[in-house]
Each structure stands twice: as C-alpha cells, then as structure tokens.
C-alpha atoms as a PDB file:
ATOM      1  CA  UNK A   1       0.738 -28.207  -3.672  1.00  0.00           C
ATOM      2  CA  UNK A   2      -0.675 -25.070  -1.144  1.00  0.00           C
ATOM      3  CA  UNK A   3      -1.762 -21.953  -2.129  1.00  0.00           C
ATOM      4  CA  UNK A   4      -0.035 -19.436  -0.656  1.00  0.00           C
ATOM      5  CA  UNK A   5      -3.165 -16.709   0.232  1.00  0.00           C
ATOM      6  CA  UNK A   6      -0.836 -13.274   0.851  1.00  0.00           C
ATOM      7  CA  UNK A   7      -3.143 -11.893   3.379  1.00  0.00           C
ATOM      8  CA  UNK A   8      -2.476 -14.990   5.568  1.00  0.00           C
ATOM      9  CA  UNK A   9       1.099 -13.737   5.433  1.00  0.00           C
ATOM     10  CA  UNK A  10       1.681 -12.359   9.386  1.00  0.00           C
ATOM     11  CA  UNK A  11       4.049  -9.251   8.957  1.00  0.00           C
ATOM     12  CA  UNK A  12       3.145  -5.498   8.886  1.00  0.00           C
ATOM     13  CA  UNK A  13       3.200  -3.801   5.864  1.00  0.00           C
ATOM     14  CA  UNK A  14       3.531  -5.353   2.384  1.00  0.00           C
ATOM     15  CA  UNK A  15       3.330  -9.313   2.598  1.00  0.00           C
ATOM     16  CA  UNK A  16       6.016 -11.628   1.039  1.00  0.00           C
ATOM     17  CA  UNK A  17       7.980 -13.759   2.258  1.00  0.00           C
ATOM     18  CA  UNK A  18      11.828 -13.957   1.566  1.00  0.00           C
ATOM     19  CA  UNK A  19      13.957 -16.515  -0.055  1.00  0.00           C
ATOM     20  CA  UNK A  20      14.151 -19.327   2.089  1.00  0.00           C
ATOM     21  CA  UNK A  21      12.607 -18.192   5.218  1.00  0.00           C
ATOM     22  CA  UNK A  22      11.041 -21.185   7.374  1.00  0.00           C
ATOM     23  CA  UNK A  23       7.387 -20.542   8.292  1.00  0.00           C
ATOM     24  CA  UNK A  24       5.086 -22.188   9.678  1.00  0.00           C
ATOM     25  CA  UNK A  25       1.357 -22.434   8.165  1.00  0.00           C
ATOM     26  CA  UNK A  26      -1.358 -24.016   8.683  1.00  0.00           C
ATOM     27  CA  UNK A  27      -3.983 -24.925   5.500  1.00  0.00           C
ATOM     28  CA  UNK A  28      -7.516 -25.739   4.699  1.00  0.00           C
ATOM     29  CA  UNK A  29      -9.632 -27.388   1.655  1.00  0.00           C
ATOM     30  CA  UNK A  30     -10.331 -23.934  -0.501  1.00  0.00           C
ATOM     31  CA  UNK A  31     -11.670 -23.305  -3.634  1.00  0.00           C
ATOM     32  CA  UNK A  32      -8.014 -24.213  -5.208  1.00  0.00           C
ATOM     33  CA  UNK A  33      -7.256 -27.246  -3.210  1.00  0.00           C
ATOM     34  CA  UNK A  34      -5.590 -26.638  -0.107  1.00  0.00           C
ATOM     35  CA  UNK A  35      -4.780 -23.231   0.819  1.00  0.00           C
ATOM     36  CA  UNK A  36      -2.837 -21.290   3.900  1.00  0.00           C
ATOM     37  CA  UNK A  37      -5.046 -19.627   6.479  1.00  0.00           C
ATOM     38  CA  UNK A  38      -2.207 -18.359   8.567  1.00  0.00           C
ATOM     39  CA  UNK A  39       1.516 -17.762   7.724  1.00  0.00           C
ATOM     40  CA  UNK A  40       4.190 -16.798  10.326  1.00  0.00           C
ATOM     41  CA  UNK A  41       7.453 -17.625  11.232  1.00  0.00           C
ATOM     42  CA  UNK A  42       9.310 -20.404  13.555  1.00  0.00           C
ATOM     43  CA  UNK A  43       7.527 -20.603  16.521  1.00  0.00           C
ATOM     44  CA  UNK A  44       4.690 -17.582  16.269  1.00  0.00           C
ATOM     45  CA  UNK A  45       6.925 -14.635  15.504  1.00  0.00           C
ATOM     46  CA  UNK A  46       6.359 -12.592  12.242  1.00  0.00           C
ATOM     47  CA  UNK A  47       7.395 -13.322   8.724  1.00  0.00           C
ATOM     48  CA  UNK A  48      11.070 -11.353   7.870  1.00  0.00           C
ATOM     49  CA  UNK A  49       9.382 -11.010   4.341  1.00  0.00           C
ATOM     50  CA  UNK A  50      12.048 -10.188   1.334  1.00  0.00           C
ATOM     51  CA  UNK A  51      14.356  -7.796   0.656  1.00  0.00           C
ATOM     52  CA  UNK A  52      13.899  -6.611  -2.887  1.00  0.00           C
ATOM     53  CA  UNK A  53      10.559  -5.676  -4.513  1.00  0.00           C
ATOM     54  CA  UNK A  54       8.553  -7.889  -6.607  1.00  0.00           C
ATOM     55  CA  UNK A  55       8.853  -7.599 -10.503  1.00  0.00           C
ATOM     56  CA  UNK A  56       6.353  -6.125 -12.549  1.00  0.00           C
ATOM     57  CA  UNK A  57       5.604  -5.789 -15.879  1.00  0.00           C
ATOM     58  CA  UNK A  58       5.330  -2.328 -15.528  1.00  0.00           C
ATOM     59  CA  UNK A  59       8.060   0.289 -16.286  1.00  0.00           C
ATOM     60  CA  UNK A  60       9.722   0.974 -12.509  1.00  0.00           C
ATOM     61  CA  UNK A  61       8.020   4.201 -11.202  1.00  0.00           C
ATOM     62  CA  UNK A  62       9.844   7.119  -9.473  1.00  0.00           C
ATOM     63  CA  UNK A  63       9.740   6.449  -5.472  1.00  0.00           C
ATOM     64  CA  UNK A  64       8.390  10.030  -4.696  1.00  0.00           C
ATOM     65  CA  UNK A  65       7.959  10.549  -0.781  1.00  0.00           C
ATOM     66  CA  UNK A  66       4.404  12.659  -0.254  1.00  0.00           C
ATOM     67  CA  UNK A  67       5.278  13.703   3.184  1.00  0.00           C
ATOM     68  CA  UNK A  68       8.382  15.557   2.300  1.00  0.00           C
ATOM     69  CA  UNK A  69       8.441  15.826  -1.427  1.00  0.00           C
ATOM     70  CA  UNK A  70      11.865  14.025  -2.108  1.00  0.00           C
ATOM     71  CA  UNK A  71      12.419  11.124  -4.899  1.00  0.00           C
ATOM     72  CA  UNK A  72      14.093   8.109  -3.536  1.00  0.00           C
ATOM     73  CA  UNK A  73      11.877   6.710  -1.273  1.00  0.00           C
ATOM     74  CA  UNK A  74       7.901   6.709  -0.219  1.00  0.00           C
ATOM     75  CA  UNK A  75       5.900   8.554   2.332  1.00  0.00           C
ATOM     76  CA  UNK A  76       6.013   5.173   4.810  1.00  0.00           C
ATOM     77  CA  UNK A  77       9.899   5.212   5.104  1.00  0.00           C
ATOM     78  CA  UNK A  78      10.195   8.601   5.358  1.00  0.00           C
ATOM     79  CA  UNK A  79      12.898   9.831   7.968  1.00  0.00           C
ATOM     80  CA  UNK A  80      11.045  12.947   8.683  1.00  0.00           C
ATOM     81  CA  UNK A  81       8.314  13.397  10.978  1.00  0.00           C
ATOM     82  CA  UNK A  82       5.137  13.460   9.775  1.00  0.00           C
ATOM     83  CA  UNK A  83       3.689  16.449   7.900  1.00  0.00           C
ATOM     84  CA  UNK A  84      -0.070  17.465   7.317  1.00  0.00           C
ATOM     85  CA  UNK A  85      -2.155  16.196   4.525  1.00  0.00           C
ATOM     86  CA  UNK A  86      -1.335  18.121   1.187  1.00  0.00           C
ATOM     87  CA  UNK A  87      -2.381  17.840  -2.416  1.00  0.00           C
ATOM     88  CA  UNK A  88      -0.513  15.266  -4.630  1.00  0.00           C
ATOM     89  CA  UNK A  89      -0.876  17.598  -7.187  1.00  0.00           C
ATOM     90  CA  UNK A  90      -0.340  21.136  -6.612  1.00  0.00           C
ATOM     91  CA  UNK A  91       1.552  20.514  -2.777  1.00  0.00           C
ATOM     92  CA  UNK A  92      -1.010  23.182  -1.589  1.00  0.00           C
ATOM     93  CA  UNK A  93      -1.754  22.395   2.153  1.00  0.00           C
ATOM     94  CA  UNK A  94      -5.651  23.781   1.884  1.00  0.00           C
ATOM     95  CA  UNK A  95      -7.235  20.887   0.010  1.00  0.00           C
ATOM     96  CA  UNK A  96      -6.777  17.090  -0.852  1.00  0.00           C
ATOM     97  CA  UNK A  97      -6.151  16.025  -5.056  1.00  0.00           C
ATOM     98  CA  UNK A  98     -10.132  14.925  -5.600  1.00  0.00           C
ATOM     99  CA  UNK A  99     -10.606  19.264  -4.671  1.00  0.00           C
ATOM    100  CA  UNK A 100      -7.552  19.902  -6.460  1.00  0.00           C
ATOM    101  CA  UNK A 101      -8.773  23.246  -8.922  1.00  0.00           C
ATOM    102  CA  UNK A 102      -5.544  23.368 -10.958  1.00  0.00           C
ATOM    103  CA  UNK A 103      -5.666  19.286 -11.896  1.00  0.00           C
ATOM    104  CA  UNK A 104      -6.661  19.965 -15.684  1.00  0.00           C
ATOM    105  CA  UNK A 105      -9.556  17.098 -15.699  1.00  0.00           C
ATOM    106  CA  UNK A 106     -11.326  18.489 -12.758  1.00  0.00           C
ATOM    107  CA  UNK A 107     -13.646  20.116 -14.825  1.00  0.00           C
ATOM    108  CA  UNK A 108     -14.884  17.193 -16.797  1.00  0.00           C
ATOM    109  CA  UNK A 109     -14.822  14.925 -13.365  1.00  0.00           C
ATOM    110  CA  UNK A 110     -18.374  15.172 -11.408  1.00  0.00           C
ATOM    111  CA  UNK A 111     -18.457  16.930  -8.108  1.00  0.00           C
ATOM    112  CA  UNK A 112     -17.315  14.455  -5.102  1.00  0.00           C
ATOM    113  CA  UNK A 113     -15.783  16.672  -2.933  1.00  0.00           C
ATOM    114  CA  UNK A 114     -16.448  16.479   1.183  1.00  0.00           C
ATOM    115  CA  UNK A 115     -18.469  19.404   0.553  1.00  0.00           C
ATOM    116  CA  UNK A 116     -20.591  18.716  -1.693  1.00  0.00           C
ATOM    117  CA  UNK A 117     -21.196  15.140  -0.424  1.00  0.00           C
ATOM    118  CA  UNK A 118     -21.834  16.895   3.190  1.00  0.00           C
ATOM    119  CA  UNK A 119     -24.607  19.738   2.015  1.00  0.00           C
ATOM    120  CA  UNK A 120     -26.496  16.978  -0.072  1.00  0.00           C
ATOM    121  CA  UNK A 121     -27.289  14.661   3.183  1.00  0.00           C
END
C-alpha cells in the first residue's frame, strides 16, 4: 500500500487523478508507511486528472463565476476576459468583501481592513 500525497500530484490546478490513468511515482518511508513524493504521467508529462468532481458530503453549491457574475461555472473557467477585483457581496468595484459596509456582520467583525492595518504600522 502507498499513500497517495495530492500535492505530489503534477498537474495545474486542482489535483486528482482520473480513472485509470498510468502514472508514474516515485515513494519514500513517511509517517504512514510509504508515501508518493512525485506523481506524473508516462514518461514526465502531467497528470490528465479526472473528469467529474469529487463527492462531498456537502449539499452541491451553486457554481457562481466572480469575474462576470453568471451561475454555471467559476471565475477560473470563465470565457470572458478578466475583470477588476469587485466585492463578493455587494458587486461594487470600490472595495474588496472584508471592507464591504453593507455585509450585515461588519459591524460586530473587528477592523482588518488595508487601511487600518496600514495607519497602525
């Protein structure tokens, strides 16, 4: 038995690896037995990875894009070029969500904005 460590995994993006794919790997005495220090395909190139998402327990969220506001997929395989930084929550181009002055618990949350981190130093 190896332990297969994910961040061994050579592929951009999330790691998995798909239903059998050949890799090669090569493995060392860990903490579990023997685990994988690297993971990549035949010959050196990247892992293919799978095609369907890993289950979770949790109920399936919404795949909201933040770069152009539209369900159905997220911000990193969005079609569209790239837009500037907006909040999550109010889409208001001016600040980031921790600034956010409409997000109800920003009251009760402590003060960790840029600004207020900056004029303490």
């Amino acid at each position: 038995f190896v332990a297969l460590v994910q961040s061994t995994i050579q592929m951009p993006g999330f790691r998995s690896l798909g239903e059998n794919e050949e890799v090669e790997f090569t493995v060392r005495e860990g903490r579990r037995g023997l685990e994988t220090t690297l993971v990549q395909g035949l010959e050196g190139a990247q892992c293919l990875g799978s095609q369907t998402e890993p289950s979770t327990s949790f109920r399936p969220r919404r795949r909201k894009c933040y770069n152009c506001q539209n369900f159905g997929h997220f911000a990193r395989d969005c079609p569209e070029s790239r837009q500037p930084k907006r909040c999550h929550h109010c889409n208001a181009d001016d600040h980031l969500v921790a600034d956010c002055p409409t997000r109800p618990e920003r009251a009760a949350r402590p003060n960790t904005s840029r600004e207020a981190r900056n004029s303490s130093q």
